[in-house]
PDB file of N, CA and C in Angstrom:
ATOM      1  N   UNK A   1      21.120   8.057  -0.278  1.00  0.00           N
ATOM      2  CA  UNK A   1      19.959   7.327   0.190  1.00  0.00           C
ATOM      3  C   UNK A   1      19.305   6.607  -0.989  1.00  0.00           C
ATOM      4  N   UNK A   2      19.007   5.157  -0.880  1.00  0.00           N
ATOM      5  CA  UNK A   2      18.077   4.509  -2.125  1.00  0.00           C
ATOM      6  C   UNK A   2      16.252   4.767  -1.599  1.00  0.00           C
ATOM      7  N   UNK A   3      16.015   4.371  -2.578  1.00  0.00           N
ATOM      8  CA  UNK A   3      14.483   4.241  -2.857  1.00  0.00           C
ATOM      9  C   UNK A   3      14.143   3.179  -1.644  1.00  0.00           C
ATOM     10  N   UNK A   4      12.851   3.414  -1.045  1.00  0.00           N
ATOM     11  CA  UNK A   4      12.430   2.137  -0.486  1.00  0.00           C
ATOM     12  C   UNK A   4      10.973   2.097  -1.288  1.00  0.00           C
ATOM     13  N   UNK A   5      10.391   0.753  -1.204  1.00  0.00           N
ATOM     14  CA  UNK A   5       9.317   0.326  -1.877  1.00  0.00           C
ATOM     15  C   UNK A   5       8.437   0.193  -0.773  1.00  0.00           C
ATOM     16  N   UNK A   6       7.423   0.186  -0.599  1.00  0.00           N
ATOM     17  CA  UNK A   6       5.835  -0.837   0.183  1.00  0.00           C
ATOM     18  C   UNK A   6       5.538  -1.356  -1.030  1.00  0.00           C
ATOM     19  N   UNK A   7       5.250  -2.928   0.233  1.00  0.00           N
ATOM     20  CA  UNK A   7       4.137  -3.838  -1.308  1.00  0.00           C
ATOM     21  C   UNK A   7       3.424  -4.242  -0.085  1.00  0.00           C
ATOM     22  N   UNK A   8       2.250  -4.706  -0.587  1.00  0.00           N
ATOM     23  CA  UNK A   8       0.948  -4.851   0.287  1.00  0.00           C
ATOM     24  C   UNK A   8       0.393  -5.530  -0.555  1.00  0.00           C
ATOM     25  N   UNK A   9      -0.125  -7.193  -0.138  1.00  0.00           N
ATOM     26  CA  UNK A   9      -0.645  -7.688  -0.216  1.00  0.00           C
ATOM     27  C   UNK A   9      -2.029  -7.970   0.328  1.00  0.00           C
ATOM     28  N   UNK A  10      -3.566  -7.925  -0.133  1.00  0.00           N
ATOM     29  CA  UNK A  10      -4.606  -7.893   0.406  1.00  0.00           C
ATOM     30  C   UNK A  10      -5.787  -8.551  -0.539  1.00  0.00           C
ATOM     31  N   UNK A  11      -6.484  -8.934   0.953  1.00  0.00           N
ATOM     32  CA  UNK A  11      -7.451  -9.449   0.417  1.00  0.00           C
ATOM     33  C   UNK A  11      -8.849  -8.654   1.024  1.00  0.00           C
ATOM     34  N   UNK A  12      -9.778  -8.018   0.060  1.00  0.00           N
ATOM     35  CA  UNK A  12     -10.602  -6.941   0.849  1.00  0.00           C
ATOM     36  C   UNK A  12     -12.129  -7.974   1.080  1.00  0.00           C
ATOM     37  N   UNK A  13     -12.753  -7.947   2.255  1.00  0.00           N
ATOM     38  CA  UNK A  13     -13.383  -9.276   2.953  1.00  0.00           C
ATOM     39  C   UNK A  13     -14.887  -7.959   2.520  1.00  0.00           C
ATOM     40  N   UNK A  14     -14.815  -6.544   2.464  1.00  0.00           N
ATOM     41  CA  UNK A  14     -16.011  -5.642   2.486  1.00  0.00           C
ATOM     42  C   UNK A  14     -15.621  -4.690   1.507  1.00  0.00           C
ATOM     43  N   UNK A  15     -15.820  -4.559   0.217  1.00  0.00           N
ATOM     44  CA  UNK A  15     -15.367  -4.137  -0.688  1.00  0.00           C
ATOM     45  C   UNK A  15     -16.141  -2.298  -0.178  1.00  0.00           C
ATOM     46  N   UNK A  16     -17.386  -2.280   0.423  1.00  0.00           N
ATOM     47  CA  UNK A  16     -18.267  -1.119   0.466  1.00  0.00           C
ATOM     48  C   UNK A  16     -17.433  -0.193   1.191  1.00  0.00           C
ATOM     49  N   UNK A  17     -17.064  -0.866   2.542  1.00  0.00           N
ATOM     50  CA  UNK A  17     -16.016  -0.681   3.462  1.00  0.00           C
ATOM     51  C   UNK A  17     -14.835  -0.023   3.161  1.00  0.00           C
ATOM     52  N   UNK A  18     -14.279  -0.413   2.113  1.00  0.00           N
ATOM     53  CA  UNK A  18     -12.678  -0.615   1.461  1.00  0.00           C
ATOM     54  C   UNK A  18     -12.812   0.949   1.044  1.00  0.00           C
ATOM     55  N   UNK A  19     -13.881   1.062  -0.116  1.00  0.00           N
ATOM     56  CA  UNK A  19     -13.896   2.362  -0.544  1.00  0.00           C
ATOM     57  C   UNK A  19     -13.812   3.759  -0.134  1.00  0.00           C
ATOM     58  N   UNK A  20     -13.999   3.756   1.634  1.00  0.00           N
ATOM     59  CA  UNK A  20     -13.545   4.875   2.315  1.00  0.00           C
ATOM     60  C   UNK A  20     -11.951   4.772   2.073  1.00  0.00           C
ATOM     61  N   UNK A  21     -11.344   3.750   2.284  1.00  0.00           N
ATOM     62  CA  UNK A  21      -9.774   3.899   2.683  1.00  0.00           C
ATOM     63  C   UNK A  21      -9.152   4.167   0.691  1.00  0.00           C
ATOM     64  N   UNK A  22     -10.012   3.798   0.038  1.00  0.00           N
ATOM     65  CA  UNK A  22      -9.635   4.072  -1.676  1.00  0.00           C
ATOM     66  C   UNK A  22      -9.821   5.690  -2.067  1.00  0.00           C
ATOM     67  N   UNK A  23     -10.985   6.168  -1.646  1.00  0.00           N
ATOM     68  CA  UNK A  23     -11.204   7.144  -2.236  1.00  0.00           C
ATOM     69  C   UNK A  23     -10.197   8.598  -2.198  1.00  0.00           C
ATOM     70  N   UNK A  24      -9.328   8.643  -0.619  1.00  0.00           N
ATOM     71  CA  UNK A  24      -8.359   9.588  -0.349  1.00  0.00           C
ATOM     72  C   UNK A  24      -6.797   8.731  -0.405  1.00  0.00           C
ATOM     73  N   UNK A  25      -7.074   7.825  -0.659  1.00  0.00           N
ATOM     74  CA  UNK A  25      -5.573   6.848  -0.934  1.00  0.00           C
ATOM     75  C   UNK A  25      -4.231   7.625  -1.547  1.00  0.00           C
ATOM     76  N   UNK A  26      -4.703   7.654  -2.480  1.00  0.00           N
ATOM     77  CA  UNK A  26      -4.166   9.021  -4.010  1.00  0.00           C
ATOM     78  C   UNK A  26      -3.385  10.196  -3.573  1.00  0.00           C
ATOM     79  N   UNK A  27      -4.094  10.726  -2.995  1.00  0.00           N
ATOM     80  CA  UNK A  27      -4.303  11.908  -2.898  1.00  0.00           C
ATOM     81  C   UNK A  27      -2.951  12.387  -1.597  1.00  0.00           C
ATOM     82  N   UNK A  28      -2.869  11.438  -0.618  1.00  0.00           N
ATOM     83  CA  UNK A  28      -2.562  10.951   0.250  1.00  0.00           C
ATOM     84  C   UNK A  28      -1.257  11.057   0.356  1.00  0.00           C
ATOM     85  N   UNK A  29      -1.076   9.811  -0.799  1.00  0.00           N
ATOM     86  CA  UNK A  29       0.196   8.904  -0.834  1.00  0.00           C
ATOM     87  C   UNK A  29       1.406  10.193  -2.089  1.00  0.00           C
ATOM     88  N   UNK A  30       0.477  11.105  -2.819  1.00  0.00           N
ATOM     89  CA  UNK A  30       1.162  11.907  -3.050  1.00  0.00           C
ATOM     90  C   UNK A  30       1.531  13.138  -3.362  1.00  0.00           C
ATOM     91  N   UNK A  31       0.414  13.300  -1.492  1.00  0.00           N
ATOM     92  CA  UNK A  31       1.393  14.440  -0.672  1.00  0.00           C
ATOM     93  C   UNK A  31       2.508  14.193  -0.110  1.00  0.00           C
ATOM     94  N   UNK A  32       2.727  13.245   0.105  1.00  0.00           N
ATOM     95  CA  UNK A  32       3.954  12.558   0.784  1.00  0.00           C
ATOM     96  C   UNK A  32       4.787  12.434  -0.343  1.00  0.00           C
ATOM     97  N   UNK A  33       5.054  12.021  -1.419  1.00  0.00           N
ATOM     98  CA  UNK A  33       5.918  12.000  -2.366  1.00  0.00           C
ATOM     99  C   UNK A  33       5.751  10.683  -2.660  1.00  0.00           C
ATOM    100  N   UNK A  34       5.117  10.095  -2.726  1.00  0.00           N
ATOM    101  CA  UNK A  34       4.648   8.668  -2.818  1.00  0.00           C
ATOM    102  C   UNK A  34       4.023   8.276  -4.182  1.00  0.00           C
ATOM    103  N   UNK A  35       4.353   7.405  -4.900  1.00  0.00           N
ATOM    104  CA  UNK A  35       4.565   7.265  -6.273  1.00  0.00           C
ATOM    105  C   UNK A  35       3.824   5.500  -6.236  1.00  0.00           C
ATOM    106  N   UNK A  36       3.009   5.374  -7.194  1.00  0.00           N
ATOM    107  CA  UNK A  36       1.987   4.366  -7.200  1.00  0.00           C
ATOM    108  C   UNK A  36       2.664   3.337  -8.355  1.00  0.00           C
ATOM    109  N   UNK A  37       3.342   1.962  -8.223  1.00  0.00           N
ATOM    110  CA  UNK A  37       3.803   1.761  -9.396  1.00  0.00           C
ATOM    111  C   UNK A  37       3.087   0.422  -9.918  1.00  0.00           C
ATOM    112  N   UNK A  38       2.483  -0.302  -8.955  1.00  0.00           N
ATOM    113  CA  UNK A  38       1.807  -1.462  -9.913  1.00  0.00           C
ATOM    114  C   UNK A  38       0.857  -1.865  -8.800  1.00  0.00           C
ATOM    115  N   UNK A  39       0.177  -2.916  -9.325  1.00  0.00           N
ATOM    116  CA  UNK A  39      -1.220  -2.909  -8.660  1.00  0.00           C
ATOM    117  C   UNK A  39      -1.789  -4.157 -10.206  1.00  0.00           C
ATOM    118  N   UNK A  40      -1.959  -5.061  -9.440  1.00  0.00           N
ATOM    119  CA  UNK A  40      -2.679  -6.246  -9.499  1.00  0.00           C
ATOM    120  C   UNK A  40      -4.023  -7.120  -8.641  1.00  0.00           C
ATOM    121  N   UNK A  41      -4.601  -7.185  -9.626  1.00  0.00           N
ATOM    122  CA  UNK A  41      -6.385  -7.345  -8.983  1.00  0.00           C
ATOM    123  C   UNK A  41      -6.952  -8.828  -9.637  1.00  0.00           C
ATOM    124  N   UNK A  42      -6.294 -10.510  -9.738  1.00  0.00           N
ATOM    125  CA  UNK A  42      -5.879 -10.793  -8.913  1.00  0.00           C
ATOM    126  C   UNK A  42      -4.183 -10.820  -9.453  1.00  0.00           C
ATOM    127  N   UNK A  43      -3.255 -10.795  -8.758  1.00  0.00           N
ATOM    128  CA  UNK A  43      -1.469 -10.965  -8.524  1.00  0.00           C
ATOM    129  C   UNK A  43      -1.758 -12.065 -10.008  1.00  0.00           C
ATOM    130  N   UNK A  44      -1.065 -12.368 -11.161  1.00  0.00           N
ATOM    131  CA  UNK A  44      -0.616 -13.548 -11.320  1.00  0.00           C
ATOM    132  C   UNK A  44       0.377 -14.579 -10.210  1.00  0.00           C
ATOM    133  N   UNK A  45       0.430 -15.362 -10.432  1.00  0.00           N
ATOM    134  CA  UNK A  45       1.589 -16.204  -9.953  1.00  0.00           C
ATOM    135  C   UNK A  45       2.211 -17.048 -10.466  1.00  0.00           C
ATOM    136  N   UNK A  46       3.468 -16.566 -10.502  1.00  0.00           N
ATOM    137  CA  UNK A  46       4.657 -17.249 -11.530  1.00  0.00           C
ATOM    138  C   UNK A  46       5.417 -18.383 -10.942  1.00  0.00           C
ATOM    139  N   UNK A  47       5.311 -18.261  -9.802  1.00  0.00           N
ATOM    140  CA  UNK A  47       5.831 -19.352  -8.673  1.00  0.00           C
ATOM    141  C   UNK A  47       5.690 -19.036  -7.190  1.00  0.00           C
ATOM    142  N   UNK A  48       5.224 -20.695  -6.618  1.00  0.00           N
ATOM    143  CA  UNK A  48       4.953 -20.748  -5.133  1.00  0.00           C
ATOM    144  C   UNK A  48       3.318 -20.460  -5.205  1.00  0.00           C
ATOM    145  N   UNK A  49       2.896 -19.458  -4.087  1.00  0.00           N
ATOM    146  CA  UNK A  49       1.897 -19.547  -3.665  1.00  0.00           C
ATOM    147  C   UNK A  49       1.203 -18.019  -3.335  1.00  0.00           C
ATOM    148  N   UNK A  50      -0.188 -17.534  -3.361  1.00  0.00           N
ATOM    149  CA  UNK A  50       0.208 -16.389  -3.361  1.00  0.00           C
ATOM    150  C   UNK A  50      -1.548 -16.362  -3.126  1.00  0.00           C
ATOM    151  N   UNK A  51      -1.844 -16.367  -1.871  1.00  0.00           N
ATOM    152  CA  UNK A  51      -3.526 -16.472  -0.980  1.00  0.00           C
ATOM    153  C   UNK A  51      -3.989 -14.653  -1.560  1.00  0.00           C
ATOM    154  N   UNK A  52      -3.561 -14.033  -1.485  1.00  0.00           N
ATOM    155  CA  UNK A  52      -4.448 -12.654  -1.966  1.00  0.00           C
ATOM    156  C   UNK A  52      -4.601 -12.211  -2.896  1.00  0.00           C
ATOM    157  N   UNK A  53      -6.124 -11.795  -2.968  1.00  0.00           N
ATOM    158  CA  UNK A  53      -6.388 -11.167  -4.054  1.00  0.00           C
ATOM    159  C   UNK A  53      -5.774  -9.762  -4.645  1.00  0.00           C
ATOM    160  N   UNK A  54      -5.155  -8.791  -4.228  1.00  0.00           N
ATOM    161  CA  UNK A  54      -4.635  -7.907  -4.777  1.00  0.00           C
ATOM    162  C   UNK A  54      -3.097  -7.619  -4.319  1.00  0.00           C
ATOM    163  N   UNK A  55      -2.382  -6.822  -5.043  1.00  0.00           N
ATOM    164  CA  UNK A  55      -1.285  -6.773  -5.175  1.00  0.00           C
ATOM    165  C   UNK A  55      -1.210  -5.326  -5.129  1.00  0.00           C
ATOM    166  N   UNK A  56      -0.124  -4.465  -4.248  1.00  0.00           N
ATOM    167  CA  UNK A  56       0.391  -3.224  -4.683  1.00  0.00           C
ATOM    168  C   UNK A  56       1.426  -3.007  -4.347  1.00  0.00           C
ATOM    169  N   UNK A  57       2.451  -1.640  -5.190  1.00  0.00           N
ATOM    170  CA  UNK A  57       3.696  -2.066  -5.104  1.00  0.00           C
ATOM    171  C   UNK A  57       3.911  -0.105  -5.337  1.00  0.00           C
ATOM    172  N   UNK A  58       4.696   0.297  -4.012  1.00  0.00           N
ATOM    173  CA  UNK A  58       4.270   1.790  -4.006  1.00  0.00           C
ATOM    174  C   UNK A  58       6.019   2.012  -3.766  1.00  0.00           C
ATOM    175  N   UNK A  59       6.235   3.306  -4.276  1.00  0.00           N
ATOM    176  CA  UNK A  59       7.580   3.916  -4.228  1.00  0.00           C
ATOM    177  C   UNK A  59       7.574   4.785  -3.783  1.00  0.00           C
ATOM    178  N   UNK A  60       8.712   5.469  -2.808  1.00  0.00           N
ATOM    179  CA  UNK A  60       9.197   6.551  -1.914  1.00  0.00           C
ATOM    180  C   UNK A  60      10.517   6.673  -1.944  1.00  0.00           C
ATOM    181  N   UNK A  61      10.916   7.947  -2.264  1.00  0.00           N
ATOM    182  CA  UNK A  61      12.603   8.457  -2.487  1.00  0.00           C
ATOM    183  C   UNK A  61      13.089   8.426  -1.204  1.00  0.00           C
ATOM    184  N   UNK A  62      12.877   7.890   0.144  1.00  0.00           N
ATOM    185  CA  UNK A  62      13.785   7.780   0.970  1.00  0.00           C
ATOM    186  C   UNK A  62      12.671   6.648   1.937  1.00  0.00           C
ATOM    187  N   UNK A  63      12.898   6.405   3.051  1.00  0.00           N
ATOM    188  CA  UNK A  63      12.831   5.589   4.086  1.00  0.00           C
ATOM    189  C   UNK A  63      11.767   6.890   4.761  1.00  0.00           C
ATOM    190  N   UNK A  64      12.437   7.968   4.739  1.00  0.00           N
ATOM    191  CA  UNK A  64      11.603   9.076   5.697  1.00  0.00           C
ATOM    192  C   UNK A  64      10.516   9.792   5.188  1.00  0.00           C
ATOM    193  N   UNK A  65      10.418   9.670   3.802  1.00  0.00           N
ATOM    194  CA  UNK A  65       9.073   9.884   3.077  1.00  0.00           C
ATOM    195  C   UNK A  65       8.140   8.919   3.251  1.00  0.00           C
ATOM    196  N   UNK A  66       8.754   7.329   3.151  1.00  0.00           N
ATOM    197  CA  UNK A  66       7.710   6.359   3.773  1.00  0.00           C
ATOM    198  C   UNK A  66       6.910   6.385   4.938  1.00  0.00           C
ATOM    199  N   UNK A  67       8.600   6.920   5.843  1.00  0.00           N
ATOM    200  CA  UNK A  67       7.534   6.621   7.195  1.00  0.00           C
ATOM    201  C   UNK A  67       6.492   7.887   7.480  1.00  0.00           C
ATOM    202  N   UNK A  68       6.752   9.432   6.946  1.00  0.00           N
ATOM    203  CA  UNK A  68       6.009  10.203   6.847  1.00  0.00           C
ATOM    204  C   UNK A  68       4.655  10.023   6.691  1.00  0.00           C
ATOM    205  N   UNK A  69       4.352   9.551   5.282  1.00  0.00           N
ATOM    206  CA  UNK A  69       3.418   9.310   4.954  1.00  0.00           C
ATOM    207  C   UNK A  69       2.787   8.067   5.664  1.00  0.00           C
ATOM    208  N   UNK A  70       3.233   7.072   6.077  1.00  0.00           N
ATOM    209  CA  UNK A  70       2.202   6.140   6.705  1.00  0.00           C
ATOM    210  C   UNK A  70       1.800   6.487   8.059  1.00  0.00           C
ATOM    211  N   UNK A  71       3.210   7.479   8.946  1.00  0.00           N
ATOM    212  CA  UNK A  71       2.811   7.985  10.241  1.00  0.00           C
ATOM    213  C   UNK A  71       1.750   9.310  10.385  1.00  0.00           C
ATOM    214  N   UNK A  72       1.451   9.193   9.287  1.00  0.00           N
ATOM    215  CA  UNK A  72       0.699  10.928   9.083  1.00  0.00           C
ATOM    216  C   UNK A  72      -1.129  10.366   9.587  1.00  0.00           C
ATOM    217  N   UNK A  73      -1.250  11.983   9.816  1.00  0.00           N
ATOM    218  CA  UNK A  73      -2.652  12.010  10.342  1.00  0.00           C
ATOM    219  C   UNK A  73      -3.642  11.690   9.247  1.00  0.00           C
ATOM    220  N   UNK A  74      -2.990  11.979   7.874  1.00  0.00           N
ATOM    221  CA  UNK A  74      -3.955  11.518   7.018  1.00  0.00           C
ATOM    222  C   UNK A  74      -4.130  10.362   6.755  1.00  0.00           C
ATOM    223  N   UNK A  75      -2.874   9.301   6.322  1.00  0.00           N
ATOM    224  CA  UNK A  75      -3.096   8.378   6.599  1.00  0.00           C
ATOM    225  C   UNK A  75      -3.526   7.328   7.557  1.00  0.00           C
ATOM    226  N   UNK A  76      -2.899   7.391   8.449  1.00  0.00           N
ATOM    227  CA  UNK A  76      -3.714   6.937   9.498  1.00  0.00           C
ATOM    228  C   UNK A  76      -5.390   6.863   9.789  1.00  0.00           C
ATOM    229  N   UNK A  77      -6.066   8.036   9.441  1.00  0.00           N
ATOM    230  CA  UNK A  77      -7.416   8.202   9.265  1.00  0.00           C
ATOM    231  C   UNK A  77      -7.963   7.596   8.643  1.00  0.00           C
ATOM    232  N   UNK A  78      -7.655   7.247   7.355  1.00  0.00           N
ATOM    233  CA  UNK A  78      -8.189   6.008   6.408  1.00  0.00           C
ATOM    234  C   UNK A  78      -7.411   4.628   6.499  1.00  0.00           C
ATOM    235  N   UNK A  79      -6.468   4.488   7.153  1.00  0.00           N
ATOM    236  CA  UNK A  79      -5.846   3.271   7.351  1.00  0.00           C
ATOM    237  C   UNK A  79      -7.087   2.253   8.211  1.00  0.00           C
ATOM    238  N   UNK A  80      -7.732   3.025   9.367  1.00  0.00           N
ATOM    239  CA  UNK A  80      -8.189   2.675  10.085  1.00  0.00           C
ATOM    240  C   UNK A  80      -9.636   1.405   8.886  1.00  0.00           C
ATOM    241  N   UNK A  81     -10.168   2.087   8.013  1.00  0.00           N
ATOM    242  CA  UNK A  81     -10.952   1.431   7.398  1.00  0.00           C
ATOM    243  C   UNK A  81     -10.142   0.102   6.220  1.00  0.00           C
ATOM    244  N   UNK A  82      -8.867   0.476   5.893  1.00  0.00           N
ATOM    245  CA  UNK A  82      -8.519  -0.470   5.142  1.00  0.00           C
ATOM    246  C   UNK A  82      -8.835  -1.508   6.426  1.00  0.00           C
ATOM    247  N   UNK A  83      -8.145  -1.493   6.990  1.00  0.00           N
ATOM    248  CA  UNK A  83      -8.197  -2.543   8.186  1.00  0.00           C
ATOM    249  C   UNK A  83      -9.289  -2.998   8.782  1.00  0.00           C
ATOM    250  N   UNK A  84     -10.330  -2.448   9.037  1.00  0.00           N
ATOM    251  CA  UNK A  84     -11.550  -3.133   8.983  1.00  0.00           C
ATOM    252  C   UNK A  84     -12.672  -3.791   7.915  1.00  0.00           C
ATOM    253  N   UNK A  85     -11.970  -4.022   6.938  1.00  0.00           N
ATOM    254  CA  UNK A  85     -12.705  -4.192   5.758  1.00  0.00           C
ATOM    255  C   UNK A  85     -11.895  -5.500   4.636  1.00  0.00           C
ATOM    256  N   UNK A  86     -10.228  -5.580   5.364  1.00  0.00           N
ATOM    257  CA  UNK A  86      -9.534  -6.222   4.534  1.00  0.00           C
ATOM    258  C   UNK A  86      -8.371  -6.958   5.626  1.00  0.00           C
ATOM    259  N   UNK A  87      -8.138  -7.856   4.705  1.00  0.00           N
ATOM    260  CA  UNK A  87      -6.700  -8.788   5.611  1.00  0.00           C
ATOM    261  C   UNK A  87      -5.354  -8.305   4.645  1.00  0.00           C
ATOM    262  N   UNK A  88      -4.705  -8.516   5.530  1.00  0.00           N
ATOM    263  CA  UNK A  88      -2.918  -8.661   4.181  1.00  0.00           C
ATOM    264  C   UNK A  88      -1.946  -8.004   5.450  1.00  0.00           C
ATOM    265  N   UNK A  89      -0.662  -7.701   4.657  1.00  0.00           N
ATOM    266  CA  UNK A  89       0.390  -7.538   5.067  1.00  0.00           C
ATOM    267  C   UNK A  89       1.067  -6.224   4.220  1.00  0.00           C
ATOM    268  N   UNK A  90       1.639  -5.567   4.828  1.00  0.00           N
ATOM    269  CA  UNK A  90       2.578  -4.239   4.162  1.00  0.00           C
ATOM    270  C   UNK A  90       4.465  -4.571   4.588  1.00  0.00           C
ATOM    271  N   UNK A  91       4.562  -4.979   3.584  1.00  0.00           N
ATOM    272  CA  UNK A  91       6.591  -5.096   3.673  1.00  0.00           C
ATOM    273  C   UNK A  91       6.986  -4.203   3.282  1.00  0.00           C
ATOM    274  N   UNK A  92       8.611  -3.340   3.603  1.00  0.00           N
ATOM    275  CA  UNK A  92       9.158  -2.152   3.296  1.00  0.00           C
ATOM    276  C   UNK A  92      10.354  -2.951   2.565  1.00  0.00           C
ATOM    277  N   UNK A  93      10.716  -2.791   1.244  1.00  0.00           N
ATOM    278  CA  UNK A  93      11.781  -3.222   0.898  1.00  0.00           C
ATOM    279  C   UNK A  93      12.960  -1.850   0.222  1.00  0.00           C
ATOM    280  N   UNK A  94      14.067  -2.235   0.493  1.00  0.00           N
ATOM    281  CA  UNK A  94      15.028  -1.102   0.198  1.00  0.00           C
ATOM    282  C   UNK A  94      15.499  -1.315  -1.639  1.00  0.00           C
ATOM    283  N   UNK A  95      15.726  -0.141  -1.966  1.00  0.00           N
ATOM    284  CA  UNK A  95      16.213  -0.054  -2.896  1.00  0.00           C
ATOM    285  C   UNK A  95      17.710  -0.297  -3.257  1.00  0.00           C
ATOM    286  N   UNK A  96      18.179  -0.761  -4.467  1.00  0.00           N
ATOM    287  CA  UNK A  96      19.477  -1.003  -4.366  1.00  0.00           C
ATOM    288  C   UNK A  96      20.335   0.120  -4.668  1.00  0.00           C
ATOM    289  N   UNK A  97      19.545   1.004  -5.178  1.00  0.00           N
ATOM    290  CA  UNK A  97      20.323   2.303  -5.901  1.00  0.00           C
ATOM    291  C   UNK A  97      20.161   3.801  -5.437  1.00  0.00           C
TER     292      UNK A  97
END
């Protein structure tokens, strides 16, 4: 099995807001086995185009640790406030190795 990644791109519209879904983020992401690897506040951009302000780029040793952790009751509980507080997108990309 390879690594899969989340990257999540966002732009937080209620920063006060945001800080519920920040404060157990951590904590969260690694009970699950979830490994924090970069994070940009704003992204440079090296090419093309790139509308959000932050950048994150999270690692998980399988596909089923990912979905664990994002299907979990914990997460989910604070997901609910990222989402009311911020716009963006979450992509799952696979690892090659």
């Amino acid at each position: 099995m390879s690594r899969v990644y989340g990257f999540a791109q966002i732009t937080i519209r209620d920063p006060e807001g945001y800080k519920a879904y920040e404060e157990n983020f951590m904590a969260i992401l690694t009970e699950h086995g979830g490994r924090f690897i970069g994070f940009a506040q704003p992204p440079e951009v090296v090419e093309g185009s790139f509308e959000a302000t932050r950048a994150v780029l999270l690692e998980f040793d399988t596909r089923g640790d990912f979905d664990a952790w994002y299907g979990s009751d914990a997460y989910q509980g604070i997901m609910k406030h990222r989402l009311a507080s911020s716009e963006g997108s979450v992509v799952l990309l696979n690892g090659t190795g």
